[in-house]
N, C-alpha and C. Protein backbone atom coordinates (compact mmCIF):
# COMPACT_ATOMS: atom_id res chain seq x y z
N UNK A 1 10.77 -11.37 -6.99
CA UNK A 1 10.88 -10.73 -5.69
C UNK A 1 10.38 -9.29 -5.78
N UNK A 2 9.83 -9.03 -4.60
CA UNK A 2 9.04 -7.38 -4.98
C UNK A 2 10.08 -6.30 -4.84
N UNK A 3 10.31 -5.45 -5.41
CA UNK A 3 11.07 -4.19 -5.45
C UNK A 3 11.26 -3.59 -3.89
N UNK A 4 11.03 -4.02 -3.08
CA UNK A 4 10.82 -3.24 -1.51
C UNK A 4 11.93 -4.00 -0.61
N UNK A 5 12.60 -3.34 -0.31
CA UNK A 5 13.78 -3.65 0.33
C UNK A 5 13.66 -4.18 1.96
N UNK A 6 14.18 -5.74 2.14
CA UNK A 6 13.79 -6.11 3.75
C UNK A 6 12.32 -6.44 3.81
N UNK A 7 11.51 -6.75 2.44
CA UNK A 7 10.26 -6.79 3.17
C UNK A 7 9.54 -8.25 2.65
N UNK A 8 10.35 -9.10 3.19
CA UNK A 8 9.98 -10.50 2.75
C UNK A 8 8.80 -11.36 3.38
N UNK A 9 7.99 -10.70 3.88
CA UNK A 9 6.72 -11.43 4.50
C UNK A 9 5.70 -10.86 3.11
N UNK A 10 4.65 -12.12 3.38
CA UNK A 10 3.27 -11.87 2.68
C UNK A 10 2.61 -11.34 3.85
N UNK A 11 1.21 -10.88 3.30
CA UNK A 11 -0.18 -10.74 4.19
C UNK A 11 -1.41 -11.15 2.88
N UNK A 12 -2.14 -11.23 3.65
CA UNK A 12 -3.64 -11.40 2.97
C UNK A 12 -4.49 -9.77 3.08
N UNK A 13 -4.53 -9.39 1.57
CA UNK A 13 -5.53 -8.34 1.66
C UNK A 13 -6.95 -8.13 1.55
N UNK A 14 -7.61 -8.31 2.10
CA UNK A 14 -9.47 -8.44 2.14
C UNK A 14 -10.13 -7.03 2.24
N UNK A 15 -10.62 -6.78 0.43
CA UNK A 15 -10.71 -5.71 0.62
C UNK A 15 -12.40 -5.09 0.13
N UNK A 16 -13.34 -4.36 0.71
CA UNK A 16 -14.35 -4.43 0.68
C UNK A 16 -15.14 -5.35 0.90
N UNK A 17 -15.23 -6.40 1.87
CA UNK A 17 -16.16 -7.37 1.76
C UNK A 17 -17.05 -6.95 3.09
N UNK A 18 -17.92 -5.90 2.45
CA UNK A 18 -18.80 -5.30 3.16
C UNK A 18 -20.27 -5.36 2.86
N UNK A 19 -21.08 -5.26 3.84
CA UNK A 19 -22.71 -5.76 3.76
C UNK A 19 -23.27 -4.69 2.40
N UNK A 20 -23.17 -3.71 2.56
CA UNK A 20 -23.33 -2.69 1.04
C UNK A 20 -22.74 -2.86 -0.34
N UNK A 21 -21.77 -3.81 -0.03
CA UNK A 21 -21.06 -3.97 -1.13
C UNK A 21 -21.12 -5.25 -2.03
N UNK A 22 -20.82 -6.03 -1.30
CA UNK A 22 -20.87 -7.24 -1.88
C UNK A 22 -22.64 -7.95 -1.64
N UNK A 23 -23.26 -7.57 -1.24
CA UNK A 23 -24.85 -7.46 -1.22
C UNK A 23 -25.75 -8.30 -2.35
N UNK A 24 -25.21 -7.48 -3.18
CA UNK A 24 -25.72 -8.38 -4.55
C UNK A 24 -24.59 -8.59 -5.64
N UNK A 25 -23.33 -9.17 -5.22
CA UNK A 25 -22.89 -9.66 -6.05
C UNK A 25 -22.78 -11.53 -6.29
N UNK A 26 -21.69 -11.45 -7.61
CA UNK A 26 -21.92 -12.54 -8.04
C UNK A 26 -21.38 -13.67 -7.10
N UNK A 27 -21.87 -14.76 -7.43
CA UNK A 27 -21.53 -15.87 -6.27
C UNK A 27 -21.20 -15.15 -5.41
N UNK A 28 -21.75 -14.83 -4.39
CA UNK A 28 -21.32 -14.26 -3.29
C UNK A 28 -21.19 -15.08 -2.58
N UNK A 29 -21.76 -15.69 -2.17
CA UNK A 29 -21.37 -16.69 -1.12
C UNK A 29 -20.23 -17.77 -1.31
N UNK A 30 -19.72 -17.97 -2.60
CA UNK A 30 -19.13 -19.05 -2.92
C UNK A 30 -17.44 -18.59 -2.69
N UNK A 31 -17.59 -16.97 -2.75
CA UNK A 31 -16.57 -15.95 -3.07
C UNK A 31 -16.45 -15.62 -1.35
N UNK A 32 -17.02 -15.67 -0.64
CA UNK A 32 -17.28 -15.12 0.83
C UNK A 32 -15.96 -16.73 1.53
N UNK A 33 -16.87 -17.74 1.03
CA UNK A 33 -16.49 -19.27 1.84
C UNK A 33 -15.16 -19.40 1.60
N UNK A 34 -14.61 -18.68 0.81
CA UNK A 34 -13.35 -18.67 -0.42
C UNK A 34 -12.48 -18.18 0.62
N UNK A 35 -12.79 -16.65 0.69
CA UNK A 35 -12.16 -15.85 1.63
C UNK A 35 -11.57 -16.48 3.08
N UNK A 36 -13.28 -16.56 3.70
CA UNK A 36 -12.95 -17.31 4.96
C UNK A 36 -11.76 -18.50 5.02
N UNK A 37 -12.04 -19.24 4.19
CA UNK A 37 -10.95 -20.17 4.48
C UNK A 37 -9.59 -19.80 4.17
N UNK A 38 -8.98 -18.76 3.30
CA UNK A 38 -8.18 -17.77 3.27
C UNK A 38 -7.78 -17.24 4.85
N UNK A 39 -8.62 -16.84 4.92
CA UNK A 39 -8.72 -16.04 6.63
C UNK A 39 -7.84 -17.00 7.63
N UNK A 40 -8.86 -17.84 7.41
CA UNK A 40 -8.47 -19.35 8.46
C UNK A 40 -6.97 -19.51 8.55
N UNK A 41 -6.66 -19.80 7.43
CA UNK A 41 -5.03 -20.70 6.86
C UNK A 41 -4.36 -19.63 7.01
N UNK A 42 -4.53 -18.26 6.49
CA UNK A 42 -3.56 -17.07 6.98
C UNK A 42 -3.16 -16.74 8.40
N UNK A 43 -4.42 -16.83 9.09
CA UNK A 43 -4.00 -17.24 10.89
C UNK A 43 -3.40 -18.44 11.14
N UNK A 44 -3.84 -19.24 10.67
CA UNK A 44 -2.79 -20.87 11.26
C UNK A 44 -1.49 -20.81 10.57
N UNK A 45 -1.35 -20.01 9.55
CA UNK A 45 0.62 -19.89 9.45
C UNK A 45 0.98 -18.57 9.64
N UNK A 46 0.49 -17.76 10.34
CA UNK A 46 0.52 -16.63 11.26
C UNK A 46 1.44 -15.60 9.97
N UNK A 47 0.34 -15.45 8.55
CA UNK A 47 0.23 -14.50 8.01
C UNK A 47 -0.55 -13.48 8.15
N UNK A 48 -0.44 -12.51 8.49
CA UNK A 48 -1.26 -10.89 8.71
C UNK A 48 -2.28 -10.91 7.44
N UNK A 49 -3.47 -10.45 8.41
CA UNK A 49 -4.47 -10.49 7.47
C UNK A 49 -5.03 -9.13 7.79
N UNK A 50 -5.30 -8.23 6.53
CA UNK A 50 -5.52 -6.37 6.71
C UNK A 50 -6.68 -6.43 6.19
N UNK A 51 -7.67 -5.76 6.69
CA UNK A 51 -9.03 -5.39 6.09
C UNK A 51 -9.02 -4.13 5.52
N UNK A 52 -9.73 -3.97 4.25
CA UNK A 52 -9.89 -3.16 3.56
C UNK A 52 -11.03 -2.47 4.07
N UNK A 53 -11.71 -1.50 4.11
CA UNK A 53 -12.97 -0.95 4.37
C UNK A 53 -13.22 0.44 3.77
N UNK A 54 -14.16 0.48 2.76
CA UNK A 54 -14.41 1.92 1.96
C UNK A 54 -15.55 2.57 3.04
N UNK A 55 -15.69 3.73 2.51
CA UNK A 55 -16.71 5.11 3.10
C UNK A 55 -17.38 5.57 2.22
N UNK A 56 -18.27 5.82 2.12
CA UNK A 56 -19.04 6.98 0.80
C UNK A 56 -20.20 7.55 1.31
N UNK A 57 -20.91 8.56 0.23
CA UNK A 57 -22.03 8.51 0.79
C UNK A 57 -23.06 6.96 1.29
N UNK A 58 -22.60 6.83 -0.03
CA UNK A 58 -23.53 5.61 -0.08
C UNK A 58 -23.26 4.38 1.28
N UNK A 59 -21.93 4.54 1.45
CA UNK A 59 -21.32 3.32 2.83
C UNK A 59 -21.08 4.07 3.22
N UNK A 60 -21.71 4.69 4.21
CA UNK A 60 -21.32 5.95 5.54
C UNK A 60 -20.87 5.09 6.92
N UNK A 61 -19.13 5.68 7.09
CA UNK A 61 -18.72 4.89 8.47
C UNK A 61 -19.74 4.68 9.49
N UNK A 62 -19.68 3.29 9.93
CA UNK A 62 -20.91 2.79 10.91
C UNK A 62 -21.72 2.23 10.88
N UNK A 63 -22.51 2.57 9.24
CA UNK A 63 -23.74 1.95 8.85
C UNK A 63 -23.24 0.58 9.30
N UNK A 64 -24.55 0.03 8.82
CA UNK A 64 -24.64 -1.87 8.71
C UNK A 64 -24.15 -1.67 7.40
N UNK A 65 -24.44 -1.23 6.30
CA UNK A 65 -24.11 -1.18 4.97
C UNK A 65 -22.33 -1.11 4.83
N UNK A 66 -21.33 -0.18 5.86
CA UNK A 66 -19.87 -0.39 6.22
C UNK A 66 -19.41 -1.68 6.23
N UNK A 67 -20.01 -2.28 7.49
CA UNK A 67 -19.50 -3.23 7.80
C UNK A 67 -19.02 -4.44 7.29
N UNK A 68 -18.34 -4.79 8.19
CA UNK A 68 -17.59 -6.30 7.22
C UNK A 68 -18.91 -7.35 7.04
N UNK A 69 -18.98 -8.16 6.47
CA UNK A 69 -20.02 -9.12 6.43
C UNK A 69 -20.22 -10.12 7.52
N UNK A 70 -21.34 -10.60 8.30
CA UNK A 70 -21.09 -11.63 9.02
C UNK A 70 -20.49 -12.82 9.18
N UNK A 71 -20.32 -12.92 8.04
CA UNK A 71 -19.52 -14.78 8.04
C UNK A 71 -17.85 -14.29 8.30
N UNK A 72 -17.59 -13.28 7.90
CA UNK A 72 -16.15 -12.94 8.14
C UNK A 72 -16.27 -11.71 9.43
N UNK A 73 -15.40 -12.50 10.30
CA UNK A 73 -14.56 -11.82 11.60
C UNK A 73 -13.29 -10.99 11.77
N UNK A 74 -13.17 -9.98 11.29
CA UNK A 74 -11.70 -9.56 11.37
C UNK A 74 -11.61 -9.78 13.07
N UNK A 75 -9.98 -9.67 13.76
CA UNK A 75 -9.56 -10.08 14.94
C UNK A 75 -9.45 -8.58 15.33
N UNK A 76 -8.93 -8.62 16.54
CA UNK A 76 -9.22 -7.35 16.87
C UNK A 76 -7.54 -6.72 16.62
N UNK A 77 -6.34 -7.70 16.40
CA UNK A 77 -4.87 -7.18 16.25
C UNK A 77 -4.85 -7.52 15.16
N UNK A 78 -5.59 -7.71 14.14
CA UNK A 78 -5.24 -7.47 12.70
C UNK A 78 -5.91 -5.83 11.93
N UNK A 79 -4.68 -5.73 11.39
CA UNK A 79 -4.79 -4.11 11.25
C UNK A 79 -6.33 -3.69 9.86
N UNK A 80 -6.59 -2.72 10.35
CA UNK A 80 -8.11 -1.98 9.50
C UNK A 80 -7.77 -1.08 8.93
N UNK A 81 -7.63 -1.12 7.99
CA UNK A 81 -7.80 0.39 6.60
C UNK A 81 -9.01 0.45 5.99
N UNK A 82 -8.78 2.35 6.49
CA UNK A 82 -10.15 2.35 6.14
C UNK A 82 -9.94 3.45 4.39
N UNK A 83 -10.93 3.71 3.69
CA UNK A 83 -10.09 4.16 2.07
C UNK A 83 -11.49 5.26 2.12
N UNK A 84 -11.57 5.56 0.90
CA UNK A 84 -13.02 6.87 0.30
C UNK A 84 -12.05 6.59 -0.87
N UNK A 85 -10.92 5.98 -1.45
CA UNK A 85 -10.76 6.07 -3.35
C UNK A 85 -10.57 4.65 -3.36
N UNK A 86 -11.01 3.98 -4.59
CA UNK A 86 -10.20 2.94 -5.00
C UNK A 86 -9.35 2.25 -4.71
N UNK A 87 -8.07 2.74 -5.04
CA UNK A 87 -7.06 1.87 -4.73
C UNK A 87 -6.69 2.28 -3.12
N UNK A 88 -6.77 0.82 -2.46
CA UNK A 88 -6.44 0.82 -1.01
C UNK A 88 -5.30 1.36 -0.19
N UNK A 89 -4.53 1.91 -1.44
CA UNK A 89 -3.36 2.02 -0.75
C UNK A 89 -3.45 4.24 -0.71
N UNK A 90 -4.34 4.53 -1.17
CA UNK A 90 -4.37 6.20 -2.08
C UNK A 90 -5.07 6.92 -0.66
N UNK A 91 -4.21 7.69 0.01
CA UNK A 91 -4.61 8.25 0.74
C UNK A 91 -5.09 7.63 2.56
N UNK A 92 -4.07 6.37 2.47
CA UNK A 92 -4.57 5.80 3.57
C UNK A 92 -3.43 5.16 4.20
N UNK A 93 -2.99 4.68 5.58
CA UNK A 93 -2.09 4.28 6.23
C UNK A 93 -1.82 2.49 5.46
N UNK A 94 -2.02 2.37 4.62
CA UNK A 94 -2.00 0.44 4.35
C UNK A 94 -0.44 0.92 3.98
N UNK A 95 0.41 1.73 2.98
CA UNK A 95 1.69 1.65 2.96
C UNK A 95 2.32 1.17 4.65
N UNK A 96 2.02 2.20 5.39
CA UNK A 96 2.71 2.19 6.68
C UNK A 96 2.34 1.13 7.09
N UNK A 97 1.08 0.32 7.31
CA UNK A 97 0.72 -0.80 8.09
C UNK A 97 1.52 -1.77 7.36
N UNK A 98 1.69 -2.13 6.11
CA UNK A 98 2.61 -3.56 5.50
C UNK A 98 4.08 -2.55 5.39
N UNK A 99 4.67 -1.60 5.65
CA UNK A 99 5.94 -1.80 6.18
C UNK A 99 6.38 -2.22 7.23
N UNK A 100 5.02 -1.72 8.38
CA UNK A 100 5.86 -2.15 9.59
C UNK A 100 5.77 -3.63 10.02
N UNK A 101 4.85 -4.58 9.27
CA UNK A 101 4.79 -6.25 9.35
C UNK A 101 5.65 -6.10 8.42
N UNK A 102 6.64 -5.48 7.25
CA UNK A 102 7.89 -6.35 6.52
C UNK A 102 7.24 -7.21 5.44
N UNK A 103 5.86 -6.38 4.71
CA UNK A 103 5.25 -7.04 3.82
C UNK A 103 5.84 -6.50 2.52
N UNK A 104 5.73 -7.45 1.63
CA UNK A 104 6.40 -7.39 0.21
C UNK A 104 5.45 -7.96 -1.32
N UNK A 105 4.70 -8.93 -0.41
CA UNK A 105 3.93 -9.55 -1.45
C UNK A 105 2.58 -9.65 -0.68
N UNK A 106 1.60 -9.62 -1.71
CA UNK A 106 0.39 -9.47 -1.36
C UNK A 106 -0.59 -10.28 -2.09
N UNK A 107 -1.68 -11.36 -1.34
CA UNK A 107 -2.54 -11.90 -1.69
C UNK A 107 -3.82 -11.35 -1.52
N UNK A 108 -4.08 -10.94 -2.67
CA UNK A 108 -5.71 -9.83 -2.53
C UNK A 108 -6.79 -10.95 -2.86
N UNK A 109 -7.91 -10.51 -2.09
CA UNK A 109 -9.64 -10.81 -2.23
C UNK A 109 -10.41 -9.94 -2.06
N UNK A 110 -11.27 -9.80 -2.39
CA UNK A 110 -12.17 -8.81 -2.25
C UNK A 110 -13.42 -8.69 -3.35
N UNK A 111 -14.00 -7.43 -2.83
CA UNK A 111 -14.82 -6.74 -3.67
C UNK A 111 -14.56 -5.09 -4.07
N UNK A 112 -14.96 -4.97 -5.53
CA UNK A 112 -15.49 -5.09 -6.30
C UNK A 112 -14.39 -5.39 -7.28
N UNK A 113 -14.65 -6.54 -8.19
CA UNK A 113 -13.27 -6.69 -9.31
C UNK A 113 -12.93 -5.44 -10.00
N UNK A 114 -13.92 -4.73 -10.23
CA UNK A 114 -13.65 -3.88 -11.62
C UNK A 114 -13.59 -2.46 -11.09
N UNK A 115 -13.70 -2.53 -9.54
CA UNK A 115 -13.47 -1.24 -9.29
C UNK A 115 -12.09 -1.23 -7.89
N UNK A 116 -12.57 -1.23 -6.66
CA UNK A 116 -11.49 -1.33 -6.06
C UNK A 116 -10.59 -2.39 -5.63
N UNK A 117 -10.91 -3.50 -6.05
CA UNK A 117 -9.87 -4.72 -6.01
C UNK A 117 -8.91 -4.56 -7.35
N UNK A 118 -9.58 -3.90 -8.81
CA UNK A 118 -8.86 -4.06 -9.78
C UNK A 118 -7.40 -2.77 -9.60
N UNK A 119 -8.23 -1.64 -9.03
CA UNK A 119 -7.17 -0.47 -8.71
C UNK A 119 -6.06 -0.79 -7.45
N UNK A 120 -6.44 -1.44 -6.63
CA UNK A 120 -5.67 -1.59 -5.38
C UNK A 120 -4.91 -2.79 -6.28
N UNK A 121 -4.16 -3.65 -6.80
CA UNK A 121 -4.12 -4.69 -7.60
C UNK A 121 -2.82 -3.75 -8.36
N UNK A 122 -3.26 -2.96 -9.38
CA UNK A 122 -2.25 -2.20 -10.01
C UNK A 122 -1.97 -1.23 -9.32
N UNK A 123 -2.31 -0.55 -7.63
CA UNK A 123 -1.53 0.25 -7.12
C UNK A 123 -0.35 -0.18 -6.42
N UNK A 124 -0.60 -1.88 -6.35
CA UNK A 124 0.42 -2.52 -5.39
C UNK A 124 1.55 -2.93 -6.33
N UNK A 125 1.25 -3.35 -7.07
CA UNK A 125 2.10 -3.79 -8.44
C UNK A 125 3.14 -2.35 -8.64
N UNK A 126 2.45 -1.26 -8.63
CA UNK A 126 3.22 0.21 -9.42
C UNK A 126 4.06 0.13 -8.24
N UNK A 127 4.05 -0.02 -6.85
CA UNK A 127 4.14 0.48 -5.32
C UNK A 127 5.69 -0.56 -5.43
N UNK A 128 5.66 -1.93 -5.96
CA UNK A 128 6.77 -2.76 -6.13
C UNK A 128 6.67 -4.02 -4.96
N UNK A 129 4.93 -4.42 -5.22
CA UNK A 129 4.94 -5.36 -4.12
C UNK A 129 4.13 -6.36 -5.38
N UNK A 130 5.20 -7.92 -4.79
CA UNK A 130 4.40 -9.03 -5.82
C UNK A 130 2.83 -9.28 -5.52
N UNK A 131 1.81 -9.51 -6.12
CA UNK A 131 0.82 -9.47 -6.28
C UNK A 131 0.18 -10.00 -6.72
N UNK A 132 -0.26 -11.30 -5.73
CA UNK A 132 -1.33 -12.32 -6.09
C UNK A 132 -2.79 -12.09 -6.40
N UNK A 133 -3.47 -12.06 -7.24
CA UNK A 133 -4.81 -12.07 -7.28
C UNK A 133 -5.21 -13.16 -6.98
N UNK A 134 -6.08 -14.17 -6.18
CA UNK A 134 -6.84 -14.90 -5.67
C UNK A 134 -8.14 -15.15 -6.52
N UNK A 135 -7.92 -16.11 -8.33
CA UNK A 135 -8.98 -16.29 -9.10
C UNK A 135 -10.48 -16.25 -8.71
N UNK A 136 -10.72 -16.98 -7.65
CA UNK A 136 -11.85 -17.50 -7.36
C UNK A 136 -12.32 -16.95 -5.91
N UNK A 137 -11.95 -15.80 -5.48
CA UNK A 137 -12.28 -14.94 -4.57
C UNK A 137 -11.92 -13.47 -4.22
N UNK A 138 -12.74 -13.45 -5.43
CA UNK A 138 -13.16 -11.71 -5.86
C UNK A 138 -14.31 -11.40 -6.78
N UNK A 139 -15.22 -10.38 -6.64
CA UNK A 139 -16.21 -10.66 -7.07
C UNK A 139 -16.85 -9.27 -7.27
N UNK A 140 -18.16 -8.86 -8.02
CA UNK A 140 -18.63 -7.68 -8.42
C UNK A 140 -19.89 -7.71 -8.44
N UNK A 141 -20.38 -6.99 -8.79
CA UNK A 141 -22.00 -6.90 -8.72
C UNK A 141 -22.28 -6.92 -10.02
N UNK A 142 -23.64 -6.74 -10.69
CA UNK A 142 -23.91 -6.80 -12.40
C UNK A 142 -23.86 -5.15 -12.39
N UNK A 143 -23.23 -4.83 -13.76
CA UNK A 143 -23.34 -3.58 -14.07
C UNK A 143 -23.47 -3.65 -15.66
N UNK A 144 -24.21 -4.46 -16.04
CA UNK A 144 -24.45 -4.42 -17.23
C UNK A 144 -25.41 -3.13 -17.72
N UNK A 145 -26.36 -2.80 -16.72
CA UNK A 145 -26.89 -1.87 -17.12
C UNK A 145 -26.69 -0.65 -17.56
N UNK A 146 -25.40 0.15 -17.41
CA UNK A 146 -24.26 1.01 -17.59
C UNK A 146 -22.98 0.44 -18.35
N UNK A 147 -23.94 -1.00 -19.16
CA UNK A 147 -22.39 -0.87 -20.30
C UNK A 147 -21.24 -1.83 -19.97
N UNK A 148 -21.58 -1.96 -18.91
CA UNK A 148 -20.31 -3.25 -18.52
C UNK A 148 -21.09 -4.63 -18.66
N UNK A 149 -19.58 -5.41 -18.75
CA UNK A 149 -20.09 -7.04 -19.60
C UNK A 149 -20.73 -7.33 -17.79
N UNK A 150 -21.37 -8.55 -18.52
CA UNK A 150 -21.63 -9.23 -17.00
C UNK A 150 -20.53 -9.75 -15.90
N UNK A 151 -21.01 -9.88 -14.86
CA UNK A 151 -20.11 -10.24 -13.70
C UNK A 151 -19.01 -11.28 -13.83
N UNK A 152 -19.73 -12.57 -14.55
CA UNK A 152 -18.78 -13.25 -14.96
C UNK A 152 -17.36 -12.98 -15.71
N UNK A 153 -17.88 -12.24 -16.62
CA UNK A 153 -16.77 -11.59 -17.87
C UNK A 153 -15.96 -10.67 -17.08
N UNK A 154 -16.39 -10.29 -16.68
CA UNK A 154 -15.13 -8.73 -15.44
C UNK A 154 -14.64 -9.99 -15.16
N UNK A 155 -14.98 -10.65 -14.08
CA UNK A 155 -14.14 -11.42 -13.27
C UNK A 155 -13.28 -12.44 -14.31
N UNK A 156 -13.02 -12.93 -15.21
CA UNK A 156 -12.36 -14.11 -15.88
C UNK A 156 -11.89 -13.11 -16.71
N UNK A 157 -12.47 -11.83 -17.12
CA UNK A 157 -11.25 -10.56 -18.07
C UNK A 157 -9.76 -10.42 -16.59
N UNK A 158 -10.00 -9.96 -15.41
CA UNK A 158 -9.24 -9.23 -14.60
C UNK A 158 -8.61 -10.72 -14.50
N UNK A 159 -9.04 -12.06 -14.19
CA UNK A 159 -8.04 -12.78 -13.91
C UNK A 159 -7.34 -13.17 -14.93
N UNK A 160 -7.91 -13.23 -16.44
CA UNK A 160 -6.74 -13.24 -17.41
C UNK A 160 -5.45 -12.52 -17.81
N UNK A 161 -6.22 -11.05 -17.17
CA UNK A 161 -5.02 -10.63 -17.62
C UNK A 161 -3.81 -10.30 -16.82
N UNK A 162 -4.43 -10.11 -15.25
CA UNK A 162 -3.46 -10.14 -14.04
C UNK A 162 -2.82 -11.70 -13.89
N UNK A 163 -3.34 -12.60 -14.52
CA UNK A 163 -2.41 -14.03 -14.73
C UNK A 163 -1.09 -13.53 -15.68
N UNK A 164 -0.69 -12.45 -16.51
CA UNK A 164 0.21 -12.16 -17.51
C UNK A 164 0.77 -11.34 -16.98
N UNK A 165 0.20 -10.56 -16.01
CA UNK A 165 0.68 -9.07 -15.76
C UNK A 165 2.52 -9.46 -15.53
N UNK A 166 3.00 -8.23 -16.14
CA UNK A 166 4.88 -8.37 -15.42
C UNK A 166 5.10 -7.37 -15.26
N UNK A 167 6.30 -6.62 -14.69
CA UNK A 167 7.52 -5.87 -14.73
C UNK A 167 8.82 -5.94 -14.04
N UNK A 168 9.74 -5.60 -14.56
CA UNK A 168 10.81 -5.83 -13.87
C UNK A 168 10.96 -5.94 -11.73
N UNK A 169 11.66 -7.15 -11.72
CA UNK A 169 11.83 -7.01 -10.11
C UNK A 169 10.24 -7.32 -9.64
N UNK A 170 9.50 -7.78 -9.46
CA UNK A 170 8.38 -8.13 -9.35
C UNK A 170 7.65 -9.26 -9.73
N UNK A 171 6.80 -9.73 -8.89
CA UNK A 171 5.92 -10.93 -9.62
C UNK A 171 4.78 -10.31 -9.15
N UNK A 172 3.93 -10.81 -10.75
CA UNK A 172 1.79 -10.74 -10.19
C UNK A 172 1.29 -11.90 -10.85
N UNK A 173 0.37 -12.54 -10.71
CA UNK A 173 -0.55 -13.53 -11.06
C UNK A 173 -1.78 -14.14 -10.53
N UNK A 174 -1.91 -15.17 -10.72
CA UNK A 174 -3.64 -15.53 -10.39
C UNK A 174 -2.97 -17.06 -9.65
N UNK A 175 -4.29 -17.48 -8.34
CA UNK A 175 -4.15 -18.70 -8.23
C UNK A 175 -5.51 -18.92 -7.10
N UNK A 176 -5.79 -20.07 -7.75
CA UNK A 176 -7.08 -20.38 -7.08
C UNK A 176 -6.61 -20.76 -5.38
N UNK A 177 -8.11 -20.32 -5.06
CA UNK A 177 -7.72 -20.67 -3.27
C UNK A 177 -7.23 -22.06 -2.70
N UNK A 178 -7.62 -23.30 -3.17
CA UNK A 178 -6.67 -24.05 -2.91
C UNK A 178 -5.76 -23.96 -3.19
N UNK A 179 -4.88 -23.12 -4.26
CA UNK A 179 -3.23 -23.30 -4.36
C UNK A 179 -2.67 -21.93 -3.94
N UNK A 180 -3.32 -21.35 -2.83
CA UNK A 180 -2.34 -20.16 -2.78
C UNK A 180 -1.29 -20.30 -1.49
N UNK A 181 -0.16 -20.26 -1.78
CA UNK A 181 0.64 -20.61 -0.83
C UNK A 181 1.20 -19.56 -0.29
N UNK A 182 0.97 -18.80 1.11
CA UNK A 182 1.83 -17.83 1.33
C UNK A 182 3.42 -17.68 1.56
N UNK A 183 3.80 -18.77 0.98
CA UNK A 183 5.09 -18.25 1.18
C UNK A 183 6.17 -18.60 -0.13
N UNK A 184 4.86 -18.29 -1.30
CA UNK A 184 5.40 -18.72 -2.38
C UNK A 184 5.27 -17.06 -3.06
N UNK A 185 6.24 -16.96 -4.18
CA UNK A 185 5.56 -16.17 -5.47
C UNK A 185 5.27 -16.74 -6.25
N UNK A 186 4.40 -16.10 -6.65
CA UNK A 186 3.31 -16.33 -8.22
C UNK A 186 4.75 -17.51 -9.18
C-alpha cells in the first residue's frame, strides 16, 4: 500500500509521448499501440489518465515537436502537466493534481526510459506512491553515441531492476500491458 494517506485510487501516467521526443525511438510504434490501449481500458474503468508534457529549448511550448503524438488523444477533462526537469513531479502541479483524484498508485508509460520516465519512476516511489512501470510501454531513443548501451539494454536494465525495486509501506514493479490491472498492486 503506498505511504499516502486516503489515497486509494490509481491513475495512468503518460509521460512525454511527444512528436520531438519519441520521434526516433525504439519500437515506437509498438510502444505508442501499447499506450493507447492503456488509454482505452483506463477510460472504460474510469481510471484518470494525466499527461505528462516537457518544454525545452529544444520542445518549445506549442511547437509540433511539444505535442502529444497523433495516435494518442488526451480528453479535454483529463488533467495536463506540463514539466522543464525530469522527474514529473519537480516543480510542477502533478502532486496537487493526484491528490485531488485520491491517487496513491501509479501506472507509468512513457518516454524517455533513461531519462524522464526513469526519474519520475523514483520520484514517485521517494513521494510514497506504489509504482507500476508498464514493461513493454516505455521507450528511448539510441544514445549509444554518448556512451549509453543501446535502446534495448536501457529498456530491459530499467525494467529489471524496477521489477525488484522495494521500501517499506510501498509497492513498485513491472507488468506487461496485458496484465496491468488497475486496481491491483504490483
Amino acid at each position: 500500500m503506498a505511504t499516502l494517506e486516503d489515497r486509494p485510487n490509481s491513475a495512468l501516467l503518460v509521460i512525454d509521448v511527444q512528436n520531438g521526443v519519441v520521434a526516433g525511438s525504439h519500437r515506437r510504434e509498438d510502444v505508442i499501440a501499447n499506450i493507447a490501449s492503456l488509454v482505452e481500458k483506463a477510460r472504460q474503468e474510469r481510471v484518470p489518465v494525466v499527461w505528462v508534457q516537457h518544454s525545452s529549448d529544444g520542445l518549445p511550448k506549442g511547437s509540433d515537436a511539444w505535442r502529444i503524438v497523433p495516435e494518442l488523444t488526451p480528453r479535454g477533462t483529463e488533467a495536463r502537466v506540463e514539466k522543464e526537469y525530469g522527474d514529473s513531479f519537480e516543480d510542477t502541479d502533478l502532486e496537487a493534481v493526484l491528490s485531488n483524484l485520491g491517487v496513491g498508485r501509479l501506472i507509468v508509460v512513457g518516454a524517455q526510459t533513461d531519462a524522464c520516465v526513469r526519474s519520475t519512476i523514483h520520484g514517485a516511489f521517494t513521494r510514497g506512491y506504489d509504482t507500476t512501470l508498464v514493461s513493454d510501454a516505455h521507450t528511448t531513443e539510441d544514445q549509444t553515441a554518448w556512451g549509453a548501451p543501446p535502446p534495448e539494454q536501457v529498456i530491459a536494465h530499467t525494467n529489471l531492476y524496477w521489477a525488484y525495486q522495494m521500501a517499506p509501506g510501498r509497492t513498485a514493479g513491472t507488468a506487461d500491458t496485458k496484465e496491468v490491472d488497475f486496481g491491483a498492486a504490483s
